[in-house]
N, C-alpha and C. Protein backbone atom coordinates (compact mmCIF):
# COMPACT_ATOMS: atom_id res chain seq x y z
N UNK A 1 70.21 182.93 114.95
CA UNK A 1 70.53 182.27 113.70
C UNK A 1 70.33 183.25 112.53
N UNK A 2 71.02 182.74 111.97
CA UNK A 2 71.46 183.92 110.29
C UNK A 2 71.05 182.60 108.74
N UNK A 3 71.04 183.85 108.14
CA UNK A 3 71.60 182.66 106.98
C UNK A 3 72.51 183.12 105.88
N UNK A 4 72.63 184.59 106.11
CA UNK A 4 73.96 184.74 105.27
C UNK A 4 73.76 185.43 104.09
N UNK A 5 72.52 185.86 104.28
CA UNK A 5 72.21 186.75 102.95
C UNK A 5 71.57 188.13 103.78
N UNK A 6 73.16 188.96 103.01
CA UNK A 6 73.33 190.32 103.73
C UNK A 6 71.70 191.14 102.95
N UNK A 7 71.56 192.12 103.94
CA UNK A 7 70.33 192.82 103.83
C UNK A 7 70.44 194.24 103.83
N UNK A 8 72.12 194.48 103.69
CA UNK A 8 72.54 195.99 103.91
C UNK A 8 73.70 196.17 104.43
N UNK A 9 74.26 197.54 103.57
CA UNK A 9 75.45 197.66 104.09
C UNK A 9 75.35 199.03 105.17
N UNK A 10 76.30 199.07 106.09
CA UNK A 10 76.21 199.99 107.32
C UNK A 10 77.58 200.83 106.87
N UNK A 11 77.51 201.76 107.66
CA UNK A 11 79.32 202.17 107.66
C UNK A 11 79.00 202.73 109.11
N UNK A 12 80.25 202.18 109.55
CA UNK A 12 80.70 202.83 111.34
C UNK A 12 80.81 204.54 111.23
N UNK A 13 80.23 204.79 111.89
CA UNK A 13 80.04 206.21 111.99
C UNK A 13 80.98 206.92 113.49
N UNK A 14 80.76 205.78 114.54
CA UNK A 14 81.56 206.27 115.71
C UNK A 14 81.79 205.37 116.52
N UNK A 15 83.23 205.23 117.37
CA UNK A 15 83.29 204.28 118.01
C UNK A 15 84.36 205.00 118.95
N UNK A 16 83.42 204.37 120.71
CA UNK A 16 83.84 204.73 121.81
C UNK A 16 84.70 203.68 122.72
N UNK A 17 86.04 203.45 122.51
CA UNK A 17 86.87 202.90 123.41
C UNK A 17 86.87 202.62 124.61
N UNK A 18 86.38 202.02 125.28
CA UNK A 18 86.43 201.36 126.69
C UNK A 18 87.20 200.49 127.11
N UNK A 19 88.05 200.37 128.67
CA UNK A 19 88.24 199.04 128.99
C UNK A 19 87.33 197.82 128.77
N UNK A 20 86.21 198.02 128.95
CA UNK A 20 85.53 196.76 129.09
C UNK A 20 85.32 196.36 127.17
N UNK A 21 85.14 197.64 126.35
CA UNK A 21 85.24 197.24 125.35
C UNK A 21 84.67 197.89 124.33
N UNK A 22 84.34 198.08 123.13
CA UNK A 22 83.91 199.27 122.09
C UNK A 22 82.54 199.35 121.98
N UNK A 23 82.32 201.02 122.09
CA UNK A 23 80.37 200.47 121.75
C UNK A 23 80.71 201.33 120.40
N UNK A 24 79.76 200.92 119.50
CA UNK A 24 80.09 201.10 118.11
C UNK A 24 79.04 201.54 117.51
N UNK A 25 78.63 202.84 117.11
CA UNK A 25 77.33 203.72 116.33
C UNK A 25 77.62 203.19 114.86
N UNK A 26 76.22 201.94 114.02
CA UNK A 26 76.62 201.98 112.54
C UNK A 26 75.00 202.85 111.91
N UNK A 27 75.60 203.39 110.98
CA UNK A 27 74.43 203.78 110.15
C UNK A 27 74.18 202.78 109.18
N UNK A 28 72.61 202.68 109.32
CA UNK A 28 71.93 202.12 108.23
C UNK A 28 70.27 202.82 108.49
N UNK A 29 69.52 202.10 107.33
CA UNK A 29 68.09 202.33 107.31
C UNK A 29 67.51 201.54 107.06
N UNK A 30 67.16 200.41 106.21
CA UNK A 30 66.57 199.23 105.95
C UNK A 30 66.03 198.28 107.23
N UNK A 31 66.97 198.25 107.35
CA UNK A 31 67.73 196.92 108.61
C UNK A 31 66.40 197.82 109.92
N UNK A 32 66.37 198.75 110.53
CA UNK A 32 65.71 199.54 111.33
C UNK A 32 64.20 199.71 111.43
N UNK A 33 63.89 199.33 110.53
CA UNK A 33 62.57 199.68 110.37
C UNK A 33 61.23 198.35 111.47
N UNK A 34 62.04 197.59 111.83
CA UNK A 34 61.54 196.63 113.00
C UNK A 34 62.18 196.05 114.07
N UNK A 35 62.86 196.99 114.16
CA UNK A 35 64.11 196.75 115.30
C UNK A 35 63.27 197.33 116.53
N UNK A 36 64.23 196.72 117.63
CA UNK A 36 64.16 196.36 118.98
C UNK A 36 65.00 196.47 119.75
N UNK A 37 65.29 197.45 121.12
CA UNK A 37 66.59 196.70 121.68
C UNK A 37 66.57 195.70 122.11
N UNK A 38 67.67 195.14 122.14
CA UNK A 38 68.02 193.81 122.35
C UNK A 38 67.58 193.09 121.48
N UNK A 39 67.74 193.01 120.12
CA UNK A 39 67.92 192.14 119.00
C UNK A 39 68.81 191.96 118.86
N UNK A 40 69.45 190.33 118.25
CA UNK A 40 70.80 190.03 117.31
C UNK A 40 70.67 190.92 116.11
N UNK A 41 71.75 190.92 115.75
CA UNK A 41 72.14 191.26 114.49
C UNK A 41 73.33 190.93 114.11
N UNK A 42 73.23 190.84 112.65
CA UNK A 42 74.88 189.85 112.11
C UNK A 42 75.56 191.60 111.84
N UNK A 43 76.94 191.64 112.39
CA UNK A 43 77.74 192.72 111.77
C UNK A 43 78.76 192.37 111.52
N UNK A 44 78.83 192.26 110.21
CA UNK A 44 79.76 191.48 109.15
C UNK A 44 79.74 190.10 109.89
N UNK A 45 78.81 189.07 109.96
CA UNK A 45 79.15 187.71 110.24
C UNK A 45 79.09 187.56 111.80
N UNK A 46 79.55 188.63 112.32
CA UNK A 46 79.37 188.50 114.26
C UNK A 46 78.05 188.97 115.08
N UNK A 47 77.55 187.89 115.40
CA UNK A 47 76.27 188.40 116.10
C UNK A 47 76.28 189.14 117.43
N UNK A 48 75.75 190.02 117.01
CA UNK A 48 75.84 191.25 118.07
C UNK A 48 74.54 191.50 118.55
N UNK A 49 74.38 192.42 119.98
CA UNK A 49 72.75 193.10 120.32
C UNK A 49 72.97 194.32 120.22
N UNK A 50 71.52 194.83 119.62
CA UNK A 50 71.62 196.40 119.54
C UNK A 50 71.25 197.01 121.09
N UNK A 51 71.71 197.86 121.55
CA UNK A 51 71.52 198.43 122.22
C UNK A 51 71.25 200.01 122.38
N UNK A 52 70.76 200.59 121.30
CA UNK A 52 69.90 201.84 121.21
C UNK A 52 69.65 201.92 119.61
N UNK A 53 69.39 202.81 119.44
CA UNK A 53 68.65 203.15 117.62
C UNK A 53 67.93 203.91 117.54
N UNK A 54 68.39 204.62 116.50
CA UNK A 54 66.94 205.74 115.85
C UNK A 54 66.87 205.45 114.49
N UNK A 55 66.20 206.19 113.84
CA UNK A 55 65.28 206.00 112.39
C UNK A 55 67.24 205.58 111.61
N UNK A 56 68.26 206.20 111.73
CA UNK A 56 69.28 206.24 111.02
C UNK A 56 70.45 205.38 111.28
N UNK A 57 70.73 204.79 112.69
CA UNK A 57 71.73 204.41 113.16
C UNK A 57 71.50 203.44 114.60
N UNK A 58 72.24 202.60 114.88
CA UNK A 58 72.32 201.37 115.79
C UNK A 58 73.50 201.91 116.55
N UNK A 59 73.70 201.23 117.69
CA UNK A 59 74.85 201.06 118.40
C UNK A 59 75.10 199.56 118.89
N UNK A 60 75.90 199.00 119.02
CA UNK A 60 76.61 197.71 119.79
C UNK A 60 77.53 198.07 120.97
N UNK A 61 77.53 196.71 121.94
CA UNK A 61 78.93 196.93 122.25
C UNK A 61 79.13 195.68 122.63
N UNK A 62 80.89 195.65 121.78
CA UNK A 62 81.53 194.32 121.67
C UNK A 62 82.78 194.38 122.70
N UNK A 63 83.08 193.26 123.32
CA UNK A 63 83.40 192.60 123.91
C UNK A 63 84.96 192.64 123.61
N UNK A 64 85.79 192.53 124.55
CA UNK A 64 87.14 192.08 124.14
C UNK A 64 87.74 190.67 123.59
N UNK A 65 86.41 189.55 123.90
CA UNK A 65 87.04 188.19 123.32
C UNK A 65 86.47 188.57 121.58
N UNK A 66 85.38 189.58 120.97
CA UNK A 66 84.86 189.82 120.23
C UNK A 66 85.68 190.77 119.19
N UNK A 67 86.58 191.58 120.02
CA UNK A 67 87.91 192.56 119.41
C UNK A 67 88.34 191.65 118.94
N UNK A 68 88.87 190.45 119.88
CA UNK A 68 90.20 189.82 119.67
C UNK A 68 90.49 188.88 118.37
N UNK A 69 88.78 188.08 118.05
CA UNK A 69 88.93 187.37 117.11
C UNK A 69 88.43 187.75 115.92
N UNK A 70 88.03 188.64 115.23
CA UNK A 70 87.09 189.37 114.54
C UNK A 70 88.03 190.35 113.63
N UNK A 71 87.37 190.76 112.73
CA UNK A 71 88.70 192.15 112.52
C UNK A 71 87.70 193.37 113.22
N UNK A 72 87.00 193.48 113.83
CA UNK A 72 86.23 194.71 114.21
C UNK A 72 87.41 195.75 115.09
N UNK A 73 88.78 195.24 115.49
CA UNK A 73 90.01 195.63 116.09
C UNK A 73 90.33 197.07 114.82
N UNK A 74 90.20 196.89 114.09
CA UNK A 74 90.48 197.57 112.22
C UNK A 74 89.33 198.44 111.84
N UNK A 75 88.19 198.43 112.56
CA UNK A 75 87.04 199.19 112.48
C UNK A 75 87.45 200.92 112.42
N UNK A 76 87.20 201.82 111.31
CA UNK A 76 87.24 202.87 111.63
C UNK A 76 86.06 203.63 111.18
N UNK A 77 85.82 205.04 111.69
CA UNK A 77 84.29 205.74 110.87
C UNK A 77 84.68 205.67 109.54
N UNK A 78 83.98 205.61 108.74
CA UNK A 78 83.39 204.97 107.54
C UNK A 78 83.64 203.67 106.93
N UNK A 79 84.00 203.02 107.50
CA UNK A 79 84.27 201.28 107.00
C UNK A 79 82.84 201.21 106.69
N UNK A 80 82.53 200.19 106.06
CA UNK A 80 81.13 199.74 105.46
C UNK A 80 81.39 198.26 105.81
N UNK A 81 80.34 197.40 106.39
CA UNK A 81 80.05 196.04 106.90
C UNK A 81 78.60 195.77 106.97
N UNK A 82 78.72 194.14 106.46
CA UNK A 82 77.53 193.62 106.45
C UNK A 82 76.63 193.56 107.22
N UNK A 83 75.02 193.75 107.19
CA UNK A 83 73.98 193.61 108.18
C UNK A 83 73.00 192.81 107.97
N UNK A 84 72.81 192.00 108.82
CA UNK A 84 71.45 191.04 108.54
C UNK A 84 70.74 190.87 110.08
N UNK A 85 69.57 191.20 109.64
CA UNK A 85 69.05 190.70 111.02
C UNK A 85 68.72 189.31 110.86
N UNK A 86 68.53 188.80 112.91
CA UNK A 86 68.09 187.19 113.01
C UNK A 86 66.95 187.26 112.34
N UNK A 87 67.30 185.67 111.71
CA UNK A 87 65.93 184.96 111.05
C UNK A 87 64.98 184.62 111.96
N UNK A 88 63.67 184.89 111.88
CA UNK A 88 62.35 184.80 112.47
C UNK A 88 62.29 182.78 111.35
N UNK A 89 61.57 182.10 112.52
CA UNK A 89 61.51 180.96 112.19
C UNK A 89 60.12 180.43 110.85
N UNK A 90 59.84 181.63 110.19
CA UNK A 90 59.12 181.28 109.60
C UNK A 90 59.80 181.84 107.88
N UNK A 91 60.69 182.46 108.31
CA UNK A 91 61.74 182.88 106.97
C UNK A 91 62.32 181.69 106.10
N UNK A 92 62.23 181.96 105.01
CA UNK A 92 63.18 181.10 104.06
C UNK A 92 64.21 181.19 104.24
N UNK A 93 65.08 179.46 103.74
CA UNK A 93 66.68 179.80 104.05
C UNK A 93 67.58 179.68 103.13
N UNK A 94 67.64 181.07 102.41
CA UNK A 94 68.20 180.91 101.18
C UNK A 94 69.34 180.73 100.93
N UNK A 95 70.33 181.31 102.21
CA UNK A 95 71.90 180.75 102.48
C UNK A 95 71.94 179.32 102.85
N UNK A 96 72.41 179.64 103.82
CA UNK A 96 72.61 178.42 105.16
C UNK A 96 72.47 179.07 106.53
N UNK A 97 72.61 177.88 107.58
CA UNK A 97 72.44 178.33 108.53
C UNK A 97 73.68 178.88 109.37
N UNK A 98 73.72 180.59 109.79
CA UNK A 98 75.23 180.95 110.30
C UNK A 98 74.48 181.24 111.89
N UNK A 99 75.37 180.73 112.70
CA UNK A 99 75.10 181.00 114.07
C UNK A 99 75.80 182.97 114.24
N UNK A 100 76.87 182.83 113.71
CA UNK A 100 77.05 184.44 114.16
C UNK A 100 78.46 184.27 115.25
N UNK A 101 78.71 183.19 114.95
CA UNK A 101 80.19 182.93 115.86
C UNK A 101 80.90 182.74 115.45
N UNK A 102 81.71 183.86 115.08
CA UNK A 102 83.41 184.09 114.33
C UNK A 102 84.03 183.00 114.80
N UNK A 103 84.69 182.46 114.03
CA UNK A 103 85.87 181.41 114.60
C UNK A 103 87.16 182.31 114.73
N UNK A 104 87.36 183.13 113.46
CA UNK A 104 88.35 183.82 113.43
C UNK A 104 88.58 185.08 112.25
N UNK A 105 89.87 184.72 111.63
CA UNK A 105 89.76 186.16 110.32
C UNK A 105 90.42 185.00 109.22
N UNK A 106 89.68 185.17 107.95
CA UNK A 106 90.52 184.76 106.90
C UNK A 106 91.29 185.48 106.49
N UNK A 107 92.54 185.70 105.34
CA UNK A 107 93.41 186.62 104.55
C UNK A 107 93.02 186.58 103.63
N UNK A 108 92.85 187.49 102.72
CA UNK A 108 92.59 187.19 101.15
C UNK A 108 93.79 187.34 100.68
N UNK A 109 94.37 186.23 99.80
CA UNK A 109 95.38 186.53 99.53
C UNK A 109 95.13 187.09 97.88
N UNK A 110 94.42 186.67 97.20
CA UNK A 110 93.94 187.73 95.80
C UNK A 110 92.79 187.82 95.14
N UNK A 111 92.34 188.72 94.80
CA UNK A 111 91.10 189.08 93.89
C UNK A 111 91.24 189.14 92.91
N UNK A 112 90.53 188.03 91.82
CA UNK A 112 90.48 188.30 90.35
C UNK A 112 89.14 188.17 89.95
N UNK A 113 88.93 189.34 88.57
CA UNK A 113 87.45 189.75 88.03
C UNK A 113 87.85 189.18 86.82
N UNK A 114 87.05 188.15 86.42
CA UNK A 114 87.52 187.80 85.01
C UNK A 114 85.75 187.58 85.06
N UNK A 115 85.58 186.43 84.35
CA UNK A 115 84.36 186.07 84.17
C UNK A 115 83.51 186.45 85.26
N UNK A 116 83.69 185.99 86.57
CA UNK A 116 83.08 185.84 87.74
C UNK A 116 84.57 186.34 88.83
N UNK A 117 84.16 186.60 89.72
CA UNK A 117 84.93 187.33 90.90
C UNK A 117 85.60 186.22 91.80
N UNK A 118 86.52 186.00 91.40
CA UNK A 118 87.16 184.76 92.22
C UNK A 118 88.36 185.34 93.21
N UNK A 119 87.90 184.96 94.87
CA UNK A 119 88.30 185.26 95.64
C UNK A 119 89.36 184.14 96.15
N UNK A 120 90.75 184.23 96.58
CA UNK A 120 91.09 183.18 97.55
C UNK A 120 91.57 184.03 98.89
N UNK A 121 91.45 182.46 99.86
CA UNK A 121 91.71 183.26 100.88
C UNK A 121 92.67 181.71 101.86
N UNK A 122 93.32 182.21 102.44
CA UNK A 122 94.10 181.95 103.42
C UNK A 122 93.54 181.63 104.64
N UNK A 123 93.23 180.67 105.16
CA UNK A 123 92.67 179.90 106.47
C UNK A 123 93.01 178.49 106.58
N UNK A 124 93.24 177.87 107.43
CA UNK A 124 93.39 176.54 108.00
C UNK A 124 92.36 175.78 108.96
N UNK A 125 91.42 175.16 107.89
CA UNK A 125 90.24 174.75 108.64
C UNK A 125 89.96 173.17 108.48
N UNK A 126 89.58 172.06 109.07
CA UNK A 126 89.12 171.00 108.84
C UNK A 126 88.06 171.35 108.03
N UNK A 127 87.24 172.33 107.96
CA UNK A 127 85.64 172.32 108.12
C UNK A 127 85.56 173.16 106.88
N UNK A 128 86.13 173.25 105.94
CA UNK A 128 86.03 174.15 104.76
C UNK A 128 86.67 172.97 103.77
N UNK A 129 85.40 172.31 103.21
CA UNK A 129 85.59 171.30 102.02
C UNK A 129 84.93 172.20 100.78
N UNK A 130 85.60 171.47 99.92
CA UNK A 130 84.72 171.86 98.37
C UNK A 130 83.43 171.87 98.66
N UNK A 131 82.66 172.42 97.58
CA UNK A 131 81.55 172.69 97.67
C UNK A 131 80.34 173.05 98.69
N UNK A 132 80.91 172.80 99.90
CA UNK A 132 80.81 173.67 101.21
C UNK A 132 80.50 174.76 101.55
N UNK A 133 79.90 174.97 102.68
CA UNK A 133 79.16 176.28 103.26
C UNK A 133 80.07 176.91 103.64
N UNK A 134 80.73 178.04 103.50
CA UNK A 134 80.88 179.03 104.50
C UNK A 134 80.84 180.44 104.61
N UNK A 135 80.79 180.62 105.63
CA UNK A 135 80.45 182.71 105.73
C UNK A 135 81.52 183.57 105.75
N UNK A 136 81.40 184.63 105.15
CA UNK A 136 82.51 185.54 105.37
C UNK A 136 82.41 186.41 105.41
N UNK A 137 82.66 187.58 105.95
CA UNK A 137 81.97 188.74 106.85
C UNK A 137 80.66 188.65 106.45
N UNK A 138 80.22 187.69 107.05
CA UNK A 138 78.31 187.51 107.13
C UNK A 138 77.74 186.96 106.15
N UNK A 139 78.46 186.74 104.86
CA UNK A 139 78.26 186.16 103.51
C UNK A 139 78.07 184.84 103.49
N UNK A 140 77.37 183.99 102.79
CA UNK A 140 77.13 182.69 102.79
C UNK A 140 77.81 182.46 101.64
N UNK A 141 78.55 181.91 101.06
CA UNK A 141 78.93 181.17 99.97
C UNK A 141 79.50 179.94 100.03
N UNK A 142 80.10 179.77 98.71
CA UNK A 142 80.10 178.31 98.74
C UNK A 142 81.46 178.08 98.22
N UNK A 143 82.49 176.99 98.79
CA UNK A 143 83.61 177.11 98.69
C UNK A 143 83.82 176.38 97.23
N UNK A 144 84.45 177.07 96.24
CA UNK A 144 84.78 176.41 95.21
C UNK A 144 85.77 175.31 94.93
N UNK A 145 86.78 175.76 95.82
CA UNK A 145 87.92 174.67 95.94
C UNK A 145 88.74 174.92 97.16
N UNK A 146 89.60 173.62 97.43
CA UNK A 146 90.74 174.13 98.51
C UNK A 146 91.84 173.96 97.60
N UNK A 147 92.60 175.12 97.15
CA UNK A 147 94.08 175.16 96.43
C UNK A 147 94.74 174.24 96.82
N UNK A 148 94.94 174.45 98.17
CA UNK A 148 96.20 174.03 98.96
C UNK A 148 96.01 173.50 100.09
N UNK A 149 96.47 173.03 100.86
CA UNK A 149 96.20 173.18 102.87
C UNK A 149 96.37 174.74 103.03
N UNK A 150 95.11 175.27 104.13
CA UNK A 150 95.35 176.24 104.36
C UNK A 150 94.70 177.56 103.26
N UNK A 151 94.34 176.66 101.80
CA UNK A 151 94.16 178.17 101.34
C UNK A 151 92.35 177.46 100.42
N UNK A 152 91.68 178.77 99.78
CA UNK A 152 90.42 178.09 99.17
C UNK A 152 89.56 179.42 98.51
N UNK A 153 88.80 178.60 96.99
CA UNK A 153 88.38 179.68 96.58
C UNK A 153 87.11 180.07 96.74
N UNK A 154 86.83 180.91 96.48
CA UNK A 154 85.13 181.14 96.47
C UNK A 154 85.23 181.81 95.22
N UNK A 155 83.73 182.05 94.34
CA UNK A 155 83.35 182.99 93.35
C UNK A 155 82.13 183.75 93.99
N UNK A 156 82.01 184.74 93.30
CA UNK A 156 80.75 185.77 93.69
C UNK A 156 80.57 186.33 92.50
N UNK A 157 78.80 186.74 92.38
CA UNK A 157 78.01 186.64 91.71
C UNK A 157 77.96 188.05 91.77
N UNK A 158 77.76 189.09 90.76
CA UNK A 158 77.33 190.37 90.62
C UNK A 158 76.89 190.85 91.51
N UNK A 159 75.70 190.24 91.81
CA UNK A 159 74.08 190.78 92.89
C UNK A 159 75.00 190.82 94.09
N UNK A 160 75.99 189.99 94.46
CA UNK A 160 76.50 189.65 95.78
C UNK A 160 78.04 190.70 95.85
N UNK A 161 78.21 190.76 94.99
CA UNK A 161 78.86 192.19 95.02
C UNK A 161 78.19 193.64 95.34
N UNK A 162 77.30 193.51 94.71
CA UNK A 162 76.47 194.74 94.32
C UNK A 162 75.70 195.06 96.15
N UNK A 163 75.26 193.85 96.91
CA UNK A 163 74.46 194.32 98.13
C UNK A 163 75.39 193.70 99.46
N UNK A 164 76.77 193.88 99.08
CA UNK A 164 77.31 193.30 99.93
C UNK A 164 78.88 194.46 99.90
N UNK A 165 79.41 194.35 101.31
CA UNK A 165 81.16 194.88 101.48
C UNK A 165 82.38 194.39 100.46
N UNK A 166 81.87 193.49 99.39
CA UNK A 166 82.41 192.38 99.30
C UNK A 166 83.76 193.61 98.26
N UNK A 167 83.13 194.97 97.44
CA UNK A 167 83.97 195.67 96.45
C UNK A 167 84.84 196.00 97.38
N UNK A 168 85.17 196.42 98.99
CA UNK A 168 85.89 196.93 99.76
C UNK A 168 87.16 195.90 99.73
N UNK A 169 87.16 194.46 99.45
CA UNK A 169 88.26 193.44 99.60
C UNK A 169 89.40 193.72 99.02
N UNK A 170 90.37 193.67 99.18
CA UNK A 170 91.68 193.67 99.03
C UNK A 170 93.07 192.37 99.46
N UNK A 171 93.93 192.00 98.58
CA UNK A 171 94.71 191.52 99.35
C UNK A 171 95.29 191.76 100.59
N UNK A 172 95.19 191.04 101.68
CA UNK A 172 95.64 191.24 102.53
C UNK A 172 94.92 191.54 103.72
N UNK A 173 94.12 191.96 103.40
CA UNK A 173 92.83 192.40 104.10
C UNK A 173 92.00 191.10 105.06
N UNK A 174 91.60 191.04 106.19
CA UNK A 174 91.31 190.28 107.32
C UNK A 174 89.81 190.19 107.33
N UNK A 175 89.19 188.56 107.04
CA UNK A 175 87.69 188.71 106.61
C UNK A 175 87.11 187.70 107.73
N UNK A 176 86.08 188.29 108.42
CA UNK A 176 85.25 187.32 108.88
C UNK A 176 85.32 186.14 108.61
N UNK A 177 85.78 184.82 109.33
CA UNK A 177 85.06 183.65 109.15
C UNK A 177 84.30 182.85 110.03
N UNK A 178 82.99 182.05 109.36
CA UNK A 178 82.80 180.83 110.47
C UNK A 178 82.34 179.61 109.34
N UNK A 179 83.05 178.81 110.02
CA UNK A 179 82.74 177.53 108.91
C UNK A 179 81.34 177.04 108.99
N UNK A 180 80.97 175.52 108.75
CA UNK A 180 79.71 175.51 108.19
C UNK A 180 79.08 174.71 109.65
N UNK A 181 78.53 175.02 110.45
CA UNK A 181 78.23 174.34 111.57
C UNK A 181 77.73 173.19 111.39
N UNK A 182 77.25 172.62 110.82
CA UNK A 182 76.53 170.99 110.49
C UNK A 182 78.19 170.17 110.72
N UNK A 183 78.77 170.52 109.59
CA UNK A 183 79.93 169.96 109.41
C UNK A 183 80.83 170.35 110.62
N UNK A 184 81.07 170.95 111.52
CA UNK A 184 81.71 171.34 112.64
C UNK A 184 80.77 169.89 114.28
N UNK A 185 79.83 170.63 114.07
CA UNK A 185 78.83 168.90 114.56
C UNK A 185 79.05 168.23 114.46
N UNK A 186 78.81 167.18 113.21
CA UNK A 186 79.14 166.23 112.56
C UNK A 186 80.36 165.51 113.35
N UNK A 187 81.56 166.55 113.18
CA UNK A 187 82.61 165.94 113.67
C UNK A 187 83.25 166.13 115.29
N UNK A 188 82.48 166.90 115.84
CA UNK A 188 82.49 166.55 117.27
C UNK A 188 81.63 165.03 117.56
N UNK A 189 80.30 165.54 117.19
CA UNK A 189 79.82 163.87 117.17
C UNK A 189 81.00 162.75 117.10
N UNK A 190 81.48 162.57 115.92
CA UNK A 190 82.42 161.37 115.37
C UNK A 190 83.78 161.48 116.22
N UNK A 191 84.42 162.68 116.48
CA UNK A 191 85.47 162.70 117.46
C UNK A 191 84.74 162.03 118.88
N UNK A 192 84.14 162.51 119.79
CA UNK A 192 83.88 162.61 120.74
C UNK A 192 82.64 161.10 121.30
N UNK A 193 82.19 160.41 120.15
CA UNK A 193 81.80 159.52 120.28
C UNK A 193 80.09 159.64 121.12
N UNK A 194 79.29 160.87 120.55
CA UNK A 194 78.37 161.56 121.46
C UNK A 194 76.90 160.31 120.66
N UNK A 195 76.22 159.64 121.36
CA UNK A 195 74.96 159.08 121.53
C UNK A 195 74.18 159.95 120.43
């Protein structure tokens, strides 16, 4: 479990192609300093295990159902992506709660800096209402509106620019999503008729 408040940015430094699937060297330093193998970690929003580390850099390796839905397919050395390690159960939860399971990729379809940084983006979700939780490459925010079917805004806050991938966005560009799991519950419950 996550909650969506990034703790550092990484940039991919190297990545080794496999059939079975990519193991991926990111640099960081923060994030390291109580690491473990075999810890989660959110990279950009997808929970991953580390599987080696030194004082400077991590490695992963992701999966082909993990290529497939993710943009980590777009990963090259120096991309920069979000890092958070799992919450220890005695942490505050200053986001929400993100499991770390991509549903898929949003689109941004434009970025405007006026007052505040208003993002929209392109997705088709039951589970993305106004004022609503959701993550985006690992980000917790909060949905400002749904434009349209299919499309919805968010704003971001300086600080959340400032310790986050978020200046790298562009139209067009393919972003982490996972909607807000309560509300994803909720309605399996009510579909499915669960006790």
């Amino acid at each position: 479990m996550f909650s969506g408040l990034i703790e550092e940015v990484g940039e991919i430094r190297q990545i080794e192609k496999t059939e079975r699937g990519w193991r991926i060297a990111i640099g960081c330093r923060d994030i390291l300093t109580d690491a473990k193998i075999g810890d989660s970690i959110s990279v950009s929003g997808a929970c991953q295990t580390i599987e080696q580390f030194s004082a400077s850099e991590f490695t992963i390796f992701s999966i082909p159902e993990t290529l497939a839905i993710t943009n980590f397919s777009e990963f090259v050395p120096g991309r920069r992506v979000n890092l958070e390690r799992a919450l220890r159960l005695s942490d505050r939860l200053g986001g929400h709660l993100v499991q770390g399971h991509v549903e898929g990729t949003a689109t941004v379809a434009s970025v405007r800096d006026s007052s505040s940084l208003d993002i929209w983006l392109k997705y088709a979700s039951p589970y993305i209402i106004p004022k609503g939780s959701v993550t985006l490459d690992g980000i917790s925010l909060t949905v400002m509106e749904k434009t349209e079917p299919g499309s919805f805004r968010v704003q971001i806050i300086p600080e959340t620019v400032r310790k986050t991938n978020i200046g790298d966005w562009r139209e067009g560009a393919r972003i982490n999503i996972e909607t807000d799991y309560i509300v994803k519950s909720l309605d399996y419950v009510n579909q499915n008729r669960v006790p």
